[in-house]
Every structure is written in structure tokens, then in C-alpha cells.
N, C-alpha and C. Protein backbone atom coordinates (compact mmCIF):
# COMPACT_ATOMS: atom_id res chain seq x y z
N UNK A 1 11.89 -25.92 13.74
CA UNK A 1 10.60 -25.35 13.41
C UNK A 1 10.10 -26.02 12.12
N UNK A 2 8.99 -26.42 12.10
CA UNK A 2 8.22 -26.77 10.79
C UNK A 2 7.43 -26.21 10.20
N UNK A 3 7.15 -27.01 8.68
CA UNK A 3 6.43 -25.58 7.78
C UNK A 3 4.99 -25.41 8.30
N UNK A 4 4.15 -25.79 9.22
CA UNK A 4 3.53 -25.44 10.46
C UNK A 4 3.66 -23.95 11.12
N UNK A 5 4.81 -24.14 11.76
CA UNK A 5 5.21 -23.50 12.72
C UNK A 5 5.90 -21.81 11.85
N UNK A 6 6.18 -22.53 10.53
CA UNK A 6 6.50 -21.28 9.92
C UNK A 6 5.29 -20.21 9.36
N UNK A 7 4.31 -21.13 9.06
CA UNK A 7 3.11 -20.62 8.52
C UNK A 7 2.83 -19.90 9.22
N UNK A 8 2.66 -20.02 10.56
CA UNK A 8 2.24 -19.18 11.86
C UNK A 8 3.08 -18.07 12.19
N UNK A 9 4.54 -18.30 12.41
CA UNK A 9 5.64 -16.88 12.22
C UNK A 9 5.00 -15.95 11.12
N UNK A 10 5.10 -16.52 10.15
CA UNK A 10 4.56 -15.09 8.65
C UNK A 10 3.08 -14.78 9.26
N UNK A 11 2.13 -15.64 9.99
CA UNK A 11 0.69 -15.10 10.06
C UNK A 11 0.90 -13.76 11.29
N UNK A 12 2.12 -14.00 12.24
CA UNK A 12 2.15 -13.55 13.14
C UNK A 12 3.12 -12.06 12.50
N UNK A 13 3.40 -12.24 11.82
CA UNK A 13 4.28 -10.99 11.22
C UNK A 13 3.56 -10.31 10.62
N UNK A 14 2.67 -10.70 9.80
CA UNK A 14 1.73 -9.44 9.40
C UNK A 14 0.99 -9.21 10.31
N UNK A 15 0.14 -9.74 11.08
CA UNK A 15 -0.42 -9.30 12.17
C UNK A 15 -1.96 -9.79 11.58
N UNK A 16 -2.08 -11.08 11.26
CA UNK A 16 -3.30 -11.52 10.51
C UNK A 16 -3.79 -12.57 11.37
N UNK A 17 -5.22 -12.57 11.35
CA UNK A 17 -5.55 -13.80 11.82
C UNK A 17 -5.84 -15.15 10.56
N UNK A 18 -5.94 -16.44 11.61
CA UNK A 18 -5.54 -17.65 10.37
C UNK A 18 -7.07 -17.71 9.65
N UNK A 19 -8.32 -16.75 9.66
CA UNK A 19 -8.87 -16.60 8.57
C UNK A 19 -8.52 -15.62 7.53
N UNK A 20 -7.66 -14.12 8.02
CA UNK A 20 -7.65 -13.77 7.08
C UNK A 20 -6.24 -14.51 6.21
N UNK A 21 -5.85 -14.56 6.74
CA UNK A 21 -4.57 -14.95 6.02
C UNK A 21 -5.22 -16.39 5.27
N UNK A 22 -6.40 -17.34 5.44
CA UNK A 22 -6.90 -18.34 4.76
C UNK A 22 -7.22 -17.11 3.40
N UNK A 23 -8.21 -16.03 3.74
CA UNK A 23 -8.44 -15.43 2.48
C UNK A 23 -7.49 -14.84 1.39
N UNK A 24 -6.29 -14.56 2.16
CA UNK A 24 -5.17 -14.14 1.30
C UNK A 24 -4.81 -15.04 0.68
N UNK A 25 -4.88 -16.15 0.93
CA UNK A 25 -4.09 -17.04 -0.13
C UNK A 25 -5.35 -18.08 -0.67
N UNK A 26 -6.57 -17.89 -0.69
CA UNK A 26 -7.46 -18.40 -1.49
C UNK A 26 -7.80 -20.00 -0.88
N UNK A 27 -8.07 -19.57 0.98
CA UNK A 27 -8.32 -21.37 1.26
C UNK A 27 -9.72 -21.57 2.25
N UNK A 28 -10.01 -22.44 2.48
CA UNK A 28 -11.13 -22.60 3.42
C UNK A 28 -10.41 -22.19 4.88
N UNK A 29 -11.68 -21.07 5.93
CA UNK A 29 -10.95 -20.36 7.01
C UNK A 29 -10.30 -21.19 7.63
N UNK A 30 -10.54 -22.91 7.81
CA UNK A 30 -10.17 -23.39 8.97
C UNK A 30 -8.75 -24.84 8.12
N UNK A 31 -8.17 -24.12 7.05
CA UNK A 31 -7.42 -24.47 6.46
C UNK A 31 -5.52 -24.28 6.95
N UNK A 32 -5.58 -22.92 7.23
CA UNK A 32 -4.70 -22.31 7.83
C UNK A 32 -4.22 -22.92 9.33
N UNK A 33 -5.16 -23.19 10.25
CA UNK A 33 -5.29 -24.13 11.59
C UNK A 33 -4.61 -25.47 11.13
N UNK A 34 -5.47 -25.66 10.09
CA UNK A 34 -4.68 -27.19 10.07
C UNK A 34 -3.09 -27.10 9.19
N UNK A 35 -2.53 -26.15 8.61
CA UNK A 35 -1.42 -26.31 8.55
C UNK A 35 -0.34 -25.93 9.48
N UNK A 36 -0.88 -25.25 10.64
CA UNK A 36 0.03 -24.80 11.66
C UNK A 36 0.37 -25.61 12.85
N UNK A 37 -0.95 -26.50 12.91
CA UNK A 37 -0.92 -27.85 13.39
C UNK A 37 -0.60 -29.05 12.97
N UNK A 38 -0.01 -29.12 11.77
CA UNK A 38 0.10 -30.40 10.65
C UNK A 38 -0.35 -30.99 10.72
N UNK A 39 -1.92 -30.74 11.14
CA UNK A 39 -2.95 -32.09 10.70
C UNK A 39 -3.19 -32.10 9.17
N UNK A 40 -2.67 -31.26 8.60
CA UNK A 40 -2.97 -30.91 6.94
C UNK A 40 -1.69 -30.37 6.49
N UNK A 41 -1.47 -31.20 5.42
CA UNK A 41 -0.20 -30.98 4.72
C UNK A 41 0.02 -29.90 3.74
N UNK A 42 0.71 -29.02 3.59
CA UNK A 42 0.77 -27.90 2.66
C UNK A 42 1.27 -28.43 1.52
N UNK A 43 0.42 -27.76 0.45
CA UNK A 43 0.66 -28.09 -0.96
C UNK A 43 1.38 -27.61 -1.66
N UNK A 44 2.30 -27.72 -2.77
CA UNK A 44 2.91 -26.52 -3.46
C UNK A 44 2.22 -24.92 -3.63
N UNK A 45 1.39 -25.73 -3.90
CA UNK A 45 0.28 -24.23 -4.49
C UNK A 45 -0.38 -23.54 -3.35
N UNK A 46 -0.73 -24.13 -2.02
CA UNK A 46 -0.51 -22.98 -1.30
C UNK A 46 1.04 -22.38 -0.39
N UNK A 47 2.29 -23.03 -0.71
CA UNK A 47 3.48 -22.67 -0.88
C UNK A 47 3.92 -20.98 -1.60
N UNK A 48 3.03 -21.91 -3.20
CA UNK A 48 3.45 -20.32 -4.17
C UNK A 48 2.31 -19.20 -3.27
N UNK A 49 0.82 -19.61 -3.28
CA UNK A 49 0.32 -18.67 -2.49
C UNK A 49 0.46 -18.06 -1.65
N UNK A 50 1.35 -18.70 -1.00
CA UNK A 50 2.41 -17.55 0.65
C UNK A 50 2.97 -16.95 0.06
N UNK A 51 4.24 -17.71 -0.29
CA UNK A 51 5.72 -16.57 -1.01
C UNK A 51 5.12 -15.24 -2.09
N UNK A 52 4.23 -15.56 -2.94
CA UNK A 52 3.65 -14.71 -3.47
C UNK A 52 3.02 -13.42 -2.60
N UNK A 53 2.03 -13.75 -2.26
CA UNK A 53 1.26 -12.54 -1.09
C UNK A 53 2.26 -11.89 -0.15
N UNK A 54 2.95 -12.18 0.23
CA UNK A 54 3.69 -11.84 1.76
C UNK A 54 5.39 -11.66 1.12
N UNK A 55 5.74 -12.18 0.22
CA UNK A 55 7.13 -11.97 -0.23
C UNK A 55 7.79 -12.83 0.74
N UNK A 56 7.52 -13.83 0.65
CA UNK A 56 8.37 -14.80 1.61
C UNK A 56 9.54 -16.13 0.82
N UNK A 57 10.57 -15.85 1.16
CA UNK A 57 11.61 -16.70 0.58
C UNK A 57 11.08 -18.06 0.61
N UNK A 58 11.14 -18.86 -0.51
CA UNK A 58 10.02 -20.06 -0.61
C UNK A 58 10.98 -21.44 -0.20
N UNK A 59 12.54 -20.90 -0.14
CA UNK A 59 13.18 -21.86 0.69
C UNK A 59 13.30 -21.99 2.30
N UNK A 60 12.90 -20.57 2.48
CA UNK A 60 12.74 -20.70 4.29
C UNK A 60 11.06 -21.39 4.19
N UNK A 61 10.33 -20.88 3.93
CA UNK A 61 9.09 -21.87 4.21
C UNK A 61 9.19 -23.49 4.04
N UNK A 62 9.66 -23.78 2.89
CA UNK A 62 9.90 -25.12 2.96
C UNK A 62 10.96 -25.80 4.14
N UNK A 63 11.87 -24.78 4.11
CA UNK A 63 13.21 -25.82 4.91
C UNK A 63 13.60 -25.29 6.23
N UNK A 64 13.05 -23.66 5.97
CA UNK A 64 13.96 -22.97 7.53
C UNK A 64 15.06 -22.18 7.05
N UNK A 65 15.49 -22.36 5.45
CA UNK A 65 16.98 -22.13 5.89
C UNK A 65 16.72 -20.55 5.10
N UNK A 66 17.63 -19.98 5.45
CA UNK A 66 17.92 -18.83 4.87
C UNK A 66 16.97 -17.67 5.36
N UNK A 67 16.68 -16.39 4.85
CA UNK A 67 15.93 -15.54 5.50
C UNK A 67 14.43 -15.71 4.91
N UNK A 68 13.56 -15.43 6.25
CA UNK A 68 12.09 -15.11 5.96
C UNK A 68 11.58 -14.70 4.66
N UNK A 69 12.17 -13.38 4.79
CA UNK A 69 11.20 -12.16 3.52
C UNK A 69 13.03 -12.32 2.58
N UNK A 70 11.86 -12.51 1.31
CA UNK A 70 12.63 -12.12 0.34
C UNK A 70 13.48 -10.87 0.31
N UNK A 71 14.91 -10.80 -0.28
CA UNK A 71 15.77 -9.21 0.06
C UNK A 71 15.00 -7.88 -0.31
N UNK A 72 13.88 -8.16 -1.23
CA UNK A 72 13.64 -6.17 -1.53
C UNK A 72 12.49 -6.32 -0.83
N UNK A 73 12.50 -7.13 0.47
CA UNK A 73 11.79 -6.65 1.80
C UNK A 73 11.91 -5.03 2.04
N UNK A 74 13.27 -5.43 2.36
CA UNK A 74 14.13 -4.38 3.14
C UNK A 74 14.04 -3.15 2.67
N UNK A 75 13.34 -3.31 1.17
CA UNK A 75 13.59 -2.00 0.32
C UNK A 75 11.99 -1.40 0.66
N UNK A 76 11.08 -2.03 1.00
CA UNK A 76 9.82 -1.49 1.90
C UNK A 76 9.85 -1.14 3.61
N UNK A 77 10.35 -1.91 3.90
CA UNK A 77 11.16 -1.02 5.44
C UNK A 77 11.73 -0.13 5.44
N UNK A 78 12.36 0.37 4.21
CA UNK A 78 13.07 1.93 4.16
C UNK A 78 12.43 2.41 3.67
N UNK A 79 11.55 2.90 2.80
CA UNK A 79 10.30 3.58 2.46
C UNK A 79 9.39 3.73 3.40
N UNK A 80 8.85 2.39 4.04
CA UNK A 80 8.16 2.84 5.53
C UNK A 80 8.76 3.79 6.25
N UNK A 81 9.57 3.44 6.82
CA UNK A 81 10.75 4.07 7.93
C UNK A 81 10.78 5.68 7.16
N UNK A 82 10.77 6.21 6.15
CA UNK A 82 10.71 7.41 5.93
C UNK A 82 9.52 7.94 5.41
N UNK A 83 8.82 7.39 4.82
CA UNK A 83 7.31 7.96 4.85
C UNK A 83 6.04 7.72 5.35
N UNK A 84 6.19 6.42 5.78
CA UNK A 84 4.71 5.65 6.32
C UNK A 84 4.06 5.02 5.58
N UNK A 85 3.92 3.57 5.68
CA UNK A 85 2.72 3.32 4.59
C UNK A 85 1.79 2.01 5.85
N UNK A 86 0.78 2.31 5.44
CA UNK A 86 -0.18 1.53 5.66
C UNK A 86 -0.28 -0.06 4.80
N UNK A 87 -1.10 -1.25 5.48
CA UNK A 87 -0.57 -2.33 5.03
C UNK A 87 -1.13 -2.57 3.46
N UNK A 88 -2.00 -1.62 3.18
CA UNK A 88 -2.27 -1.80 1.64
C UNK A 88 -1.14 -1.18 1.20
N UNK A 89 -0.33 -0.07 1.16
CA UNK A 89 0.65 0.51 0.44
C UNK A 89 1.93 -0.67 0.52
N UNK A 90 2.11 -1.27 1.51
CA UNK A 90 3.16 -2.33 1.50
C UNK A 90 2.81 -3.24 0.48
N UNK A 91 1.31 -3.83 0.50
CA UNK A 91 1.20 -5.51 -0.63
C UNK A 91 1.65 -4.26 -1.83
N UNK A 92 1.16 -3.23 -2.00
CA UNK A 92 1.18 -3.23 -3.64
C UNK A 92 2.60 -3.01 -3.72
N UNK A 93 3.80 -2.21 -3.09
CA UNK A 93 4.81 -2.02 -3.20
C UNK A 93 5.38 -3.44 -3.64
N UNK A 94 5.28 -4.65 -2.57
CA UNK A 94 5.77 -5.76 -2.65
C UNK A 94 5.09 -6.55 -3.85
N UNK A 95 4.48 -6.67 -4.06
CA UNK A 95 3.41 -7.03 -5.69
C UNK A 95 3.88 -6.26 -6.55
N UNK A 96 3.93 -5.24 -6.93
CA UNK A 96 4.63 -4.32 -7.74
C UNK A 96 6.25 -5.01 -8.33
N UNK A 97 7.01 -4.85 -7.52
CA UNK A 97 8.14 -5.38 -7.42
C UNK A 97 8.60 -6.98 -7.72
N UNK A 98 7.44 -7.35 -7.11
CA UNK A 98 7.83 -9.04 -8.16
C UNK A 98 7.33 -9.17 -9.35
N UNK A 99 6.50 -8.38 -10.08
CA UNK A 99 6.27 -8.38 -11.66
C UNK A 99 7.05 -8.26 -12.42
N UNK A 100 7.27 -9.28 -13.27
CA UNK A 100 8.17 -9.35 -14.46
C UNK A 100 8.35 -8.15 -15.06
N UNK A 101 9.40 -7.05 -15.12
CA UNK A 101 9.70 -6.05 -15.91
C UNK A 101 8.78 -5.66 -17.11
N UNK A 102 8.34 -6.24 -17.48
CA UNK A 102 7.75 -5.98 -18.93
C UNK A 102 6.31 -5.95 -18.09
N UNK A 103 5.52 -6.17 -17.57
CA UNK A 103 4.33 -5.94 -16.33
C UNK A 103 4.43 -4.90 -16.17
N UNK A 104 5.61 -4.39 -15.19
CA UNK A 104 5.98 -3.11 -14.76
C UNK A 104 6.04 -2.12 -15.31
N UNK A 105 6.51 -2.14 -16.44
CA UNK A 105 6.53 -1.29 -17.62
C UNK A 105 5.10 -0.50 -17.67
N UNK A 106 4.34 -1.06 -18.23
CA UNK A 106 3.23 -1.23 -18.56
C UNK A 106 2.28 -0.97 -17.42
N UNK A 107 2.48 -0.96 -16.35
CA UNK A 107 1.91 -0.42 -15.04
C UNK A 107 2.46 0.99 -14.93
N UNK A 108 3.44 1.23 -14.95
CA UNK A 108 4.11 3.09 -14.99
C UNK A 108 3.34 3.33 -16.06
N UNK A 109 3.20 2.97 -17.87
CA UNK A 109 2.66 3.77 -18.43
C UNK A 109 1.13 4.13 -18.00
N UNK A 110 0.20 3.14 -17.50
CA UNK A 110 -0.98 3.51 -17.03
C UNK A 110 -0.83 4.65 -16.07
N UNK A 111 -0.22 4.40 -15.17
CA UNK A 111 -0.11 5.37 -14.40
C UNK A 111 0.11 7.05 -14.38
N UNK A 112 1.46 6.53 -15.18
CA UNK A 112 1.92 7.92 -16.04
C UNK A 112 0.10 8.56 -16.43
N UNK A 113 -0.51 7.94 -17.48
CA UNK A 113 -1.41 8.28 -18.08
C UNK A 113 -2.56 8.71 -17.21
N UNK A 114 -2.65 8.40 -15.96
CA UNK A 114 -3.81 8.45 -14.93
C UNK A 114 -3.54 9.69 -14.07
N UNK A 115 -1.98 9.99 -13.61
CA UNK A 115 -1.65 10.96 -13.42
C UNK A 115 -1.62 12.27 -13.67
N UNK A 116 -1.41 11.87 -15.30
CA UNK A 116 -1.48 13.40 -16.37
C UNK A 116 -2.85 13.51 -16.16
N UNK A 117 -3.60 12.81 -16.57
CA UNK A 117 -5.38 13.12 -16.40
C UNK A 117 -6.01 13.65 -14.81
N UNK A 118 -5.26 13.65 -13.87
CA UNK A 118 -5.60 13.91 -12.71
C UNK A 118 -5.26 15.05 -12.43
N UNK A 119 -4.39 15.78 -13.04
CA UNK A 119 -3.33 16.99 -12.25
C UNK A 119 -4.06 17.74 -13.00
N UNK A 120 -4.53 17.14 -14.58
CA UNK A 120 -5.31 17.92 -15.53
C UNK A 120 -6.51 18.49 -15.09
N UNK A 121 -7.32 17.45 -14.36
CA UNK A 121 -9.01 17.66 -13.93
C UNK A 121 -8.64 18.77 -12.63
N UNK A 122 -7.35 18.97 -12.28
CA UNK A 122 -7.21 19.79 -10.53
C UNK A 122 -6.76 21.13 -11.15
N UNK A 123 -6.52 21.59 -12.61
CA UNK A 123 -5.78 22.50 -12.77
C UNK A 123 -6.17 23.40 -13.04
């Protein structure tokens, strides 16, 4: 399989077509076509733009080898599997989770803070 043919597995796993998935990663619609066909060569940078969006192991895209989705995939398949989430609740889970700790941080305290103000305005 080639990084073509892989592009198309991940388009086919989220369940996207090759415009939206051009918009997810920031390309012209008929950009995506040509990398699944290798009339157009994939660049690093739309490389990082996959693995980024989709959580995709950036050595299986390049080479094949190893697994698809990065390991704390799995840790959104068990959260699905017991509560449900819709495909916006998955990117942010998976976005969430690749932010550098100190990001993260700093995303709970907003939150924290948005929370208290919410339970406040219901009480």
C-alpha cells in the first residue's frame, strides 16, 4: 500500500469525503484526489497536517509500518464505547490530548473557570 492508498484508508475511516478531508488539513478540494492517486506528491507539511487532525501514527503514513492511529486512540474508543460521542467530541478529545502538558494545564484552568461561572448563572 502507498502513502496514496493510505491517505484514502484514514479518509475512509473517518467517513470523510476527499473535499472535506482537503479542508481539514488546509488544501485545495481536488488536492486530496491527487494524493490518493499519486499524481501529486505529499509534502511533509501535509504529512504533519494528517497525523495532527486525525491522530495518525506519522510512521504508518509514511511507510505502512506499525499501527494507523496513534495508541491514546484507543483511549477515545473506550470513552465512546461507554458514553457516546459524536465526531466533534472525538477531534477535541484527540486534540486535547496531544497538547503539550503545560497547554493542557491551562485549558482545565479555563474551563475550571467557565464551569464555576455556569453552575453559578443555573443556581
Amino acid at each position: 500500500m502507498n502513502i496514496g492508498e493510505r491517505i484514502k484508508k484514514i479518509r475512509e475511516a473517518e467517513n470523510l469525503s476527499q473535499r472535506s478531508l482537503a479542508e481539514k488539513i488546509n488544501v485545495a478540494g481536488g488536492t486530496v484526489a491527487q494524493f490518493e492517486t499519486g499524481v501529486r506528491n505529499v509534502k511533509d507539511i501535509h504529512i504533519a497536517a494528517i497525523c495532527h487532525e486525525f491522530n495518525i501514527n506519522e510512521n504508518w503514513l509514511r511507510t505502512g509500518e506499525g499501527e494507523m492511529f496513534n495508541a491514546y486512540n484507543s483511549i477515545v474508543d473506550e470513552i465512546n464505547a461507554e458514553i457516546g460521542l459524536d465526531e466533534d467530541d472525538k477531534a477535541i478529545i484527540r486534540a486535547y490530548i496531544s497538547l503539550p502538558r503545560d497547554t493542557r494545564k491551562a485549558i482545565k484552568g479555563l474551563m475550571r473557570a467557565f464551569i464555576t461561572e455556569t453552575k453559578e448563572s443555573y443556581e
